[in-house]
PDB file of N, CA and C in Angstrom:
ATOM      1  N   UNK A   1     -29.869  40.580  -4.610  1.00  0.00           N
ATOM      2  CA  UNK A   1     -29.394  41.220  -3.411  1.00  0.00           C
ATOM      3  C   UNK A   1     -28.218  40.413  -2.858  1.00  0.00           C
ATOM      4  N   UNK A   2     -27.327  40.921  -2.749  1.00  0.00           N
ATOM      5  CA  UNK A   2     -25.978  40.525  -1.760  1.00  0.00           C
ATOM      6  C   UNK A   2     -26.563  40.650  -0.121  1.00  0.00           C
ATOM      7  N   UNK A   3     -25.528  39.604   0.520  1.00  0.00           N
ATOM      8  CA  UNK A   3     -25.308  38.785   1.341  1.00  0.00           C
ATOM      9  C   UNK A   3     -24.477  39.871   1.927  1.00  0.00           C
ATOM     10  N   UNK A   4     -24.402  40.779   3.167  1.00  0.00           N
ATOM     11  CA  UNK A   4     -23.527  41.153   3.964  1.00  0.00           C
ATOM     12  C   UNK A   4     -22.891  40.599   4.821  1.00  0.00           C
ATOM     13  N   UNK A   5     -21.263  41.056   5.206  1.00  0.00           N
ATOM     14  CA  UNK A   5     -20.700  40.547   6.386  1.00  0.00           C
ATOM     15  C   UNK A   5     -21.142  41.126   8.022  1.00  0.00           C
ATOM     16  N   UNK A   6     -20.988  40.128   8.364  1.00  0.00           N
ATOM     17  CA  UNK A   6     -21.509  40.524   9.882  1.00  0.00           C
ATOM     18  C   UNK A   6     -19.417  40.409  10.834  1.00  0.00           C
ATOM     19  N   UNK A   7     -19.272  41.245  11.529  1.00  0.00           N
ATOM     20  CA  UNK A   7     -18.217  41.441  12.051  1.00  0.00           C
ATOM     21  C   UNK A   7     -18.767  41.238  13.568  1.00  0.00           C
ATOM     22  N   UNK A   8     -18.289  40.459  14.451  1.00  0.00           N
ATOM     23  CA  UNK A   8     -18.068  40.980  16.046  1.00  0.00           C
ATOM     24  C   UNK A   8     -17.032  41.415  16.607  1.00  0.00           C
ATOM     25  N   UNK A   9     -17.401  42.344  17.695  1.00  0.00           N
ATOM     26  CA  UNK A   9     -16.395  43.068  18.396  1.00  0.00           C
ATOM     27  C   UNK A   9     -15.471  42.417  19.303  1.00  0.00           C
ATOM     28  N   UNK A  10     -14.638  42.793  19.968  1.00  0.00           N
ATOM     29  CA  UNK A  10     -14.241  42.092  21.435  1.00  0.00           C
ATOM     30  C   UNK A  10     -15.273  41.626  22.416  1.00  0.00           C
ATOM     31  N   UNK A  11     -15.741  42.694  22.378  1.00  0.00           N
ATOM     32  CA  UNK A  11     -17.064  43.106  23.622  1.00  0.00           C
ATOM     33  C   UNK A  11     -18.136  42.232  23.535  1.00  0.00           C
ATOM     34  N   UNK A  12     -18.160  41.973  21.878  1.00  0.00           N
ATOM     35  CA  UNK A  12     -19.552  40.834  21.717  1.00  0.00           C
ATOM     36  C   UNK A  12     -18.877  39.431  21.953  1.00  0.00           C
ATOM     37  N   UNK A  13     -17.543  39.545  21.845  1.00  0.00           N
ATOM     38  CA  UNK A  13     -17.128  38.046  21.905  1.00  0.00           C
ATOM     39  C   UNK A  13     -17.086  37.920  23.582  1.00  0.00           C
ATOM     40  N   UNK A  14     -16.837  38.629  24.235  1.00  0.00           N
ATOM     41  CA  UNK A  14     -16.549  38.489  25.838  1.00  0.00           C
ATOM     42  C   UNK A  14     -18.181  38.215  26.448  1.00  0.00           C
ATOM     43  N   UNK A  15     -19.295  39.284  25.778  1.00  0.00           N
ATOM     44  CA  UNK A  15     -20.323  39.029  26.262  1.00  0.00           C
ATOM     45  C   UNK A  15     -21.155  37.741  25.458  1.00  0.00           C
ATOM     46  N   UNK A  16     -20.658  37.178  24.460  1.00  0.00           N
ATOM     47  CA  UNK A  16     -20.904  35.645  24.009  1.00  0.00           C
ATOM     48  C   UNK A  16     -20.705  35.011  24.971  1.00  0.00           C
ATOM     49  N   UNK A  17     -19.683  34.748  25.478  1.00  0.00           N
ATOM     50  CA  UNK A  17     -18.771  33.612  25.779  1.00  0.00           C
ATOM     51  C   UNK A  17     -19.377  33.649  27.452  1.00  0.00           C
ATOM     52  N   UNK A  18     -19.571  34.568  28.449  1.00  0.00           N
ATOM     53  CA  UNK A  18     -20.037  34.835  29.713  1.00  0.00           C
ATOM     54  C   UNK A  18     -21.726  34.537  29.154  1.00  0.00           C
ATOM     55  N   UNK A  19     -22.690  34.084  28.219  1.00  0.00           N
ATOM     56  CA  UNK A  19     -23.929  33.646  28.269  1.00  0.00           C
ATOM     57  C   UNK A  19     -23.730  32.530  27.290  1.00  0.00           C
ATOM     58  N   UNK A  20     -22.627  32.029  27.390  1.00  0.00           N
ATOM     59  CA  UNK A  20     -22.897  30.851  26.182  1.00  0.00           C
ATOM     60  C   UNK A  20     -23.734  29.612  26.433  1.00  0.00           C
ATOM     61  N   UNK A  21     -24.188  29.348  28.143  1.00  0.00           N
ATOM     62  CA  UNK A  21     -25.342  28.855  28.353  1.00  0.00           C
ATOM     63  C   UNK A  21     -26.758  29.310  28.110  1.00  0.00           C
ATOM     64  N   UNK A  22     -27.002  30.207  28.087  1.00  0.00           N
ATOM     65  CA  UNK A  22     -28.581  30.799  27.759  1.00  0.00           C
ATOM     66  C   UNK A  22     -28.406  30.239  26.242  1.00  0.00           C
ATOM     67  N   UNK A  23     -29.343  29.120  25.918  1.00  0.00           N
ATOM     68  CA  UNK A  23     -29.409  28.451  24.731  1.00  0.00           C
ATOM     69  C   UNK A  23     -30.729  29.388  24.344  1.00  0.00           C
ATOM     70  N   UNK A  24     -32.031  30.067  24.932  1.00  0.00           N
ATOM     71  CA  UNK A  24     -32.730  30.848  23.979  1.00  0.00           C
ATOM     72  C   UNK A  24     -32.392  31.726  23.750  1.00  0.00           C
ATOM     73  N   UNK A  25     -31.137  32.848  24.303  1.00  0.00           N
ATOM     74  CA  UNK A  25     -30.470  33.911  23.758  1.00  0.00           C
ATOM     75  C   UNK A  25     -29.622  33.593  22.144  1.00  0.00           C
ATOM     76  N   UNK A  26     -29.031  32.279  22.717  1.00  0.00           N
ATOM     77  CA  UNK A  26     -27.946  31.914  21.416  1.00  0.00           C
ATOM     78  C   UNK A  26     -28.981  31.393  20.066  1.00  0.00           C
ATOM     79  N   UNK A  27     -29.383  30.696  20.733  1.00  0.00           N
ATOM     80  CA  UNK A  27     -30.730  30.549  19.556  1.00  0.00           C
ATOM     81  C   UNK A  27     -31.538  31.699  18.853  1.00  0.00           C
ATOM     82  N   UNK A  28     -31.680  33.118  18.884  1.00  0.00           N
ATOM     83  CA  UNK A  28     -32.398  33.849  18.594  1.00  0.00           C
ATOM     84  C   UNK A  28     -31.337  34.812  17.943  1.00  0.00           C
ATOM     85  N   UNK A  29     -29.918  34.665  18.892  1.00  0.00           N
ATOM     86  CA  UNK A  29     -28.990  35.613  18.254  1.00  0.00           C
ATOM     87  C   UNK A  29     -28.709  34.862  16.962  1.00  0.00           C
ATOM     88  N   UNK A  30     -28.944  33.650  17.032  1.00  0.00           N
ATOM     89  CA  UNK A  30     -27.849  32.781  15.504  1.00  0.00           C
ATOM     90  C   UNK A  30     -28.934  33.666  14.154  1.00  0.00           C
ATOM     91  N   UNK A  31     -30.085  32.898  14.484  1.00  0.00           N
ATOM     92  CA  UNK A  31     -31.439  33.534  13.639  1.00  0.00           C
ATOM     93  C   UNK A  31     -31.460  35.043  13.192  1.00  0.00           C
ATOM     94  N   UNK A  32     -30.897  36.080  14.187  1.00  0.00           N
ATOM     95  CA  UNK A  32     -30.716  37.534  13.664  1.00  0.00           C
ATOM     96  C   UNK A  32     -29.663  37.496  13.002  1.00  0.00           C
ATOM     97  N   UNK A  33     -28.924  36.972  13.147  1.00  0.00           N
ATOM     98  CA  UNK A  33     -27.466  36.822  12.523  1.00  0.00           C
ATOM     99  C   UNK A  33     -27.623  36.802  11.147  1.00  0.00           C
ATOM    100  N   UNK A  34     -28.781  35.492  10.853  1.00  0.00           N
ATOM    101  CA  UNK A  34     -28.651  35.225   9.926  1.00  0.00           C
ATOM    102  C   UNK A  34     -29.895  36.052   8.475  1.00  0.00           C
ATOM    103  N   UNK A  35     -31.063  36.869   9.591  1.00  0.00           N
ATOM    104  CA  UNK A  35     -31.868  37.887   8.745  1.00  0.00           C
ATOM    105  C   UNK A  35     -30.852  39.209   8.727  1.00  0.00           C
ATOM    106  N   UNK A  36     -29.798  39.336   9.694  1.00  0.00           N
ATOM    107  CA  UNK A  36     -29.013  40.639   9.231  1.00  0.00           C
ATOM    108  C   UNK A  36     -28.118  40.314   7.674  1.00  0.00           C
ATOM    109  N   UNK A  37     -27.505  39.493   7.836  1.00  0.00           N
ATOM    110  CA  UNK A  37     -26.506  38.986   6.594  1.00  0.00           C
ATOM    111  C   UNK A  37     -27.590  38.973   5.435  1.00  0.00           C
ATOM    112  N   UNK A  38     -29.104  38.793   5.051  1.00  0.00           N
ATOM    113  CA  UNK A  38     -29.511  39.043   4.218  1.00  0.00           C
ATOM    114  C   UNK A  38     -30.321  40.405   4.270  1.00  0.00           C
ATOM    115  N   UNK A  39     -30.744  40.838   5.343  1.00  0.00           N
ATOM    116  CA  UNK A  39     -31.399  42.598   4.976  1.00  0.00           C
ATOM    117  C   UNK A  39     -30.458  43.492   6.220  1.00  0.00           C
ATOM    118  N   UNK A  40     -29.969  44.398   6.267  1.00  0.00           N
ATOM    119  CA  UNK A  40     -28.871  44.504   7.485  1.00  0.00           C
ATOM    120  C   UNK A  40     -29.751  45.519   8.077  1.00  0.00           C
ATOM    121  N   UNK A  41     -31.289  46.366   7.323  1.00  0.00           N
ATOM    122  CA  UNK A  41     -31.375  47.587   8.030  1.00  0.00           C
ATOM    123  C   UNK A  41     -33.049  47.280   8.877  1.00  0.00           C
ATOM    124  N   UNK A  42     -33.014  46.145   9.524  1.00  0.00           N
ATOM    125  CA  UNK A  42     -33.932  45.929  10.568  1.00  0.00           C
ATOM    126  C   UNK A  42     -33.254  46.477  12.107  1.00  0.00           C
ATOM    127  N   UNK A  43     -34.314  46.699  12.677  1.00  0.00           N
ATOM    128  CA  UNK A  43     -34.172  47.259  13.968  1.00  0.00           C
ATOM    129  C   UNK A  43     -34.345  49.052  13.673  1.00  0.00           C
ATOM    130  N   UNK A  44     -34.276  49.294  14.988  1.00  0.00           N
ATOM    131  CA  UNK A  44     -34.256  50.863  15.162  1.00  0.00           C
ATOM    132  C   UNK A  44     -33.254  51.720  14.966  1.00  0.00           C
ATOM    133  N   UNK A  45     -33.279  53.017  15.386  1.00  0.00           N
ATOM    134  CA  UNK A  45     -31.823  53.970  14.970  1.00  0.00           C
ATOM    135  C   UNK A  45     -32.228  53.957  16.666  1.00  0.00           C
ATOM    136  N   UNK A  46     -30.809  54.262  17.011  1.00  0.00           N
ATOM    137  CA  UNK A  46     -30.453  55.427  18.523  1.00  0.00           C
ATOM    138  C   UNK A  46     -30.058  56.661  18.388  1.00  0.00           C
ATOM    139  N   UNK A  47     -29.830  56.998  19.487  1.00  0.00           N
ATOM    140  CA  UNK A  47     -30.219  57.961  19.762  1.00  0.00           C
ATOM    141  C   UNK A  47     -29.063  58.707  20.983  1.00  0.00           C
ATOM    142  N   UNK A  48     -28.610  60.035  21.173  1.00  0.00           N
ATOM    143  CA  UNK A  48     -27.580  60.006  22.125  1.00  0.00           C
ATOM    144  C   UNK A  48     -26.024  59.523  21.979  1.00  0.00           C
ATOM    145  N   UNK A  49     -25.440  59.024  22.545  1.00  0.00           N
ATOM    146  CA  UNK A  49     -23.862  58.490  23.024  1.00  0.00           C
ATOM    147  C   UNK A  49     -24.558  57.250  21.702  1.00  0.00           C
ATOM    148  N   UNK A  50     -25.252  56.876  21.023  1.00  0.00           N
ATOM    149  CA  UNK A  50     -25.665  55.405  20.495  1.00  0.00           C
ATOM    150  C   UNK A  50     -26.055  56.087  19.225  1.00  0.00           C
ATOM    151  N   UNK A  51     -25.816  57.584  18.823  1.00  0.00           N
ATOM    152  CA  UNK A  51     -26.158  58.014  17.553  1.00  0.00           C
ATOM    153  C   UNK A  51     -25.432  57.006  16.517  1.00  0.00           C
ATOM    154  N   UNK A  52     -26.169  57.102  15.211  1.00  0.00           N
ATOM    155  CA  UNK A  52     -25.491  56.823  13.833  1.00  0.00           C
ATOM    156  C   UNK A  52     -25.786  55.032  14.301  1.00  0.00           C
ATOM    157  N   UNK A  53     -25.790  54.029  15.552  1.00  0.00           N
ATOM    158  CA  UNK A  53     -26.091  53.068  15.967  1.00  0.00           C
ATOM    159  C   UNK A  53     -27.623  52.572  15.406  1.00  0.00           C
ATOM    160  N   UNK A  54     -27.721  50.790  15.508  1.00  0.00           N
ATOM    161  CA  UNK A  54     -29.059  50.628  15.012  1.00  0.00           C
ATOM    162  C   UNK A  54     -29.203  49.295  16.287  1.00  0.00           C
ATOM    163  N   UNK A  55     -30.739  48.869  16.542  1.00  0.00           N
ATOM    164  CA  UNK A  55     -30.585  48.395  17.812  1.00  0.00           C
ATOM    165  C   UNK A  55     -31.710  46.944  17.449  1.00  0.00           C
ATOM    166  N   UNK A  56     -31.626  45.886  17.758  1.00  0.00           N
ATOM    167  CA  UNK A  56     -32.347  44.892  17.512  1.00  0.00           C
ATOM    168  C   UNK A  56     -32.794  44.034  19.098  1.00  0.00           C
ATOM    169  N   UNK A  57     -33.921  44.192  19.085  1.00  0.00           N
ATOM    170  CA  UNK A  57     -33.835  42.970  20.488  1.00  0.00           C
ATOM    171  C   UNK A  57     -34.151  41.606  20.430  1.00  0.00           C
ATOM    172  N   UNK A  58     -33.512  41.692  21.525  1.00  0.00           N
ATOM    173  CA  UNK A  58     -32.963  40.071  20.927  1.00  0.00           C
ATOM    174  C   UNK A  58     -33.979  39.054  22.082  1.00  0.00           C
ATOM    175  N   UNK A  59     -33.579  38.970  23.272  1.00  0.00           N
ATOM    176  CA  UNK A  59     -34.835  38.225  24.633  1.00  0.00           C
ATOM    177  C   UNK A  59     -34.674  38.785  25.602  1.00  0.00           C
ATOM    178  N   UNK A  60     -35.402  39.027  26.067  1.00  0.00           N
ATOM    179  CA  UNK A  60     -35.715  40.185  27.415  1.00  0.00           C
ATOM    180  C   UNK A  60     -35.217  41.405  27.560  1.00  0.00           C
ATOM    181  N   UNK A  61     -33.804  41.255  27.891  1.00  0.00           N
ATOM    182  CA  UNK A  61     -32.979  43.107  28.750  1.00  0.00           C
ATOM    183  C   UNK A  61     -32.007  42.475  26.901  1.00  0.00           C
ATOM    184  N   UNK A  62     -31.952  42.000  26.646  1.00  0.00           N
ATOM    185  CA  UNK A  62     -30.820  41.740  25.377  1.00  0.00           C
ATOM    186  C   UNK A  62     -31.276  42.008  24.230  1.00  0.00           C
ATOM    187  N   UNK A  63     -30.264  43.342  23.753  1.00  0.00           N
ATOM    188  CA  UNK A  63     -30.329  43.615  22.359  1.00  0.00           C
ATOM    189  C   UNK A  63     -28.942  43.754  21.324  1.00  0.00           C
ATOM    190  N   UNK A  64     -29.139  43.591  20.448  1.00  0.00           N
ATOM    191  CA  UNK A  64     -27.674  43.649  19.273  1.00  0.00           C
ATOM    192  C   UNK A  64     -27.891  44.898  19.105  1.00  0.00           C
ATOM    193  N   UNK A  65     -26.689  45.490  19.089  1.00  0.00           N
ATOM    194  CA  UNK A  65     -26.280  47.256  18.655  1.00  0.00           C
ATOM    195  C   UNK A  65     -25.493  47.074  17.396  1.00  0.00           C
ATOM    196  N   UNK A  66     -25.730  47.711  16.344  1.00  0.00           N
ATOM    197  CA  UNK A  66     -25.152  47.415  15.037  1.00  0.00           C
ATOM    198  C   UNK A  66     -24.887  48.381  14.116  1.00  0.00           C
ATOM    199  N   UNK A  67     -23.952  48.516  13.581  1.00  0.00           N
ATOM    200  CA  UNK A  67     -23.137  49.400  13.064  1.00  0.00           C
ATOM    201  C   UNK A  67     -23.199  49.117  11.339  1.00  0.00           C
ATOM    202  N   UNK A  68     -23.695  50.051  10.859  1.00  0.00           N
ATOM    203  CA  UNK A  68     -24.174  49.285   9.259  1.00  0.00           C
ATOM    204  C   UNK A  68     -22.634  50.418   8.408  1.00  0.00           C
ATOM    205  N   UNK A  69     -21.660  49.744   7.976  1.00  0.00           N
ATOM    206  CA  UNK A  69     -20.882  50.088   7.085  1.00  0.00           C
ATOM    207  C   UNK A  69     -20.392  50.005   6.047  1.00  0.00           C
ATOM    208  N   UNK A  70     -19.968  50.715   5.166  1.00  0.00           N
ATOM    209  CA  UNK A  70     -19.918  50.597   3.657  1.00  0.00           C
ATOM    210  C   UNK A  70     -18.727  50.625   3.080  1.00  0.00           C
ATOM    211  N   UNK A  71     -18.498  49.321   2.420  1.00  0.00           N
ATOM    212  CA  UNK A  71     -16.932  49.131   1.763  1.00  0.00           C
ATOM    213  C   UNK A  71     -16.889  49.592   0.652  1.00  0.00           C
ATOM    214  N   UNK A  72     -15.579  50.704   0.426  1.00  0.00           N
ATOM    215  CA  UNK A  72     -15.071  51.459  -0.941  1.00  0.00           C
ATOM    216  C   UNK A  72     -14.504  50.617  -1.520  1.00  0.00           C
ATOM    217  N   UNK A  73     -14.251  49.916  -2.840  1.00  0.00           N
ATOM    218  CA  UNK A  73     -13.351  49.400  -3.367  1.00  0.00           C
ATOM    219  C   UNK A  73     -12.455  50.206  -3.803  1.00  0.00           C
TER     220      UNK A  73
END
């Protein structure tokens, strides 16, 4: 099994950087980070304005929204 890339957005980098103190958020996000890059299709589907979206939670009100895409060579 291959190793996927994980991409962040603007939005994830702006909302990184405004909790880069919450060390059990960053701690739990590094860890998903690193079970997405080896299985990418954990978490749920959405639903609504969040169709075709997949949703992971992460600690408390915080979840990763994730976009699973496929490169053509």
């Amino acid at each position: 099994m291959s190793n996927w890339t994980v991409k962040r957005t603007d939005t994830f980098s702006k909302f990184l950087k405004k909790h880069k103190n919450n060390h059990e958020l960053i701690q739990v996000l590094d860890t998903k980070i690193i079970q997405l890059r080896k299985e990418p299709h954990i978490g749920g589907k959405l639903s609504g304005k969040l169709h075709g979206k997949k949703s992971t939670r992460l600690v408390k009100r915080f979840r990763l929204i994730l976009v699973l895409t496929r490169k053509i060579k």
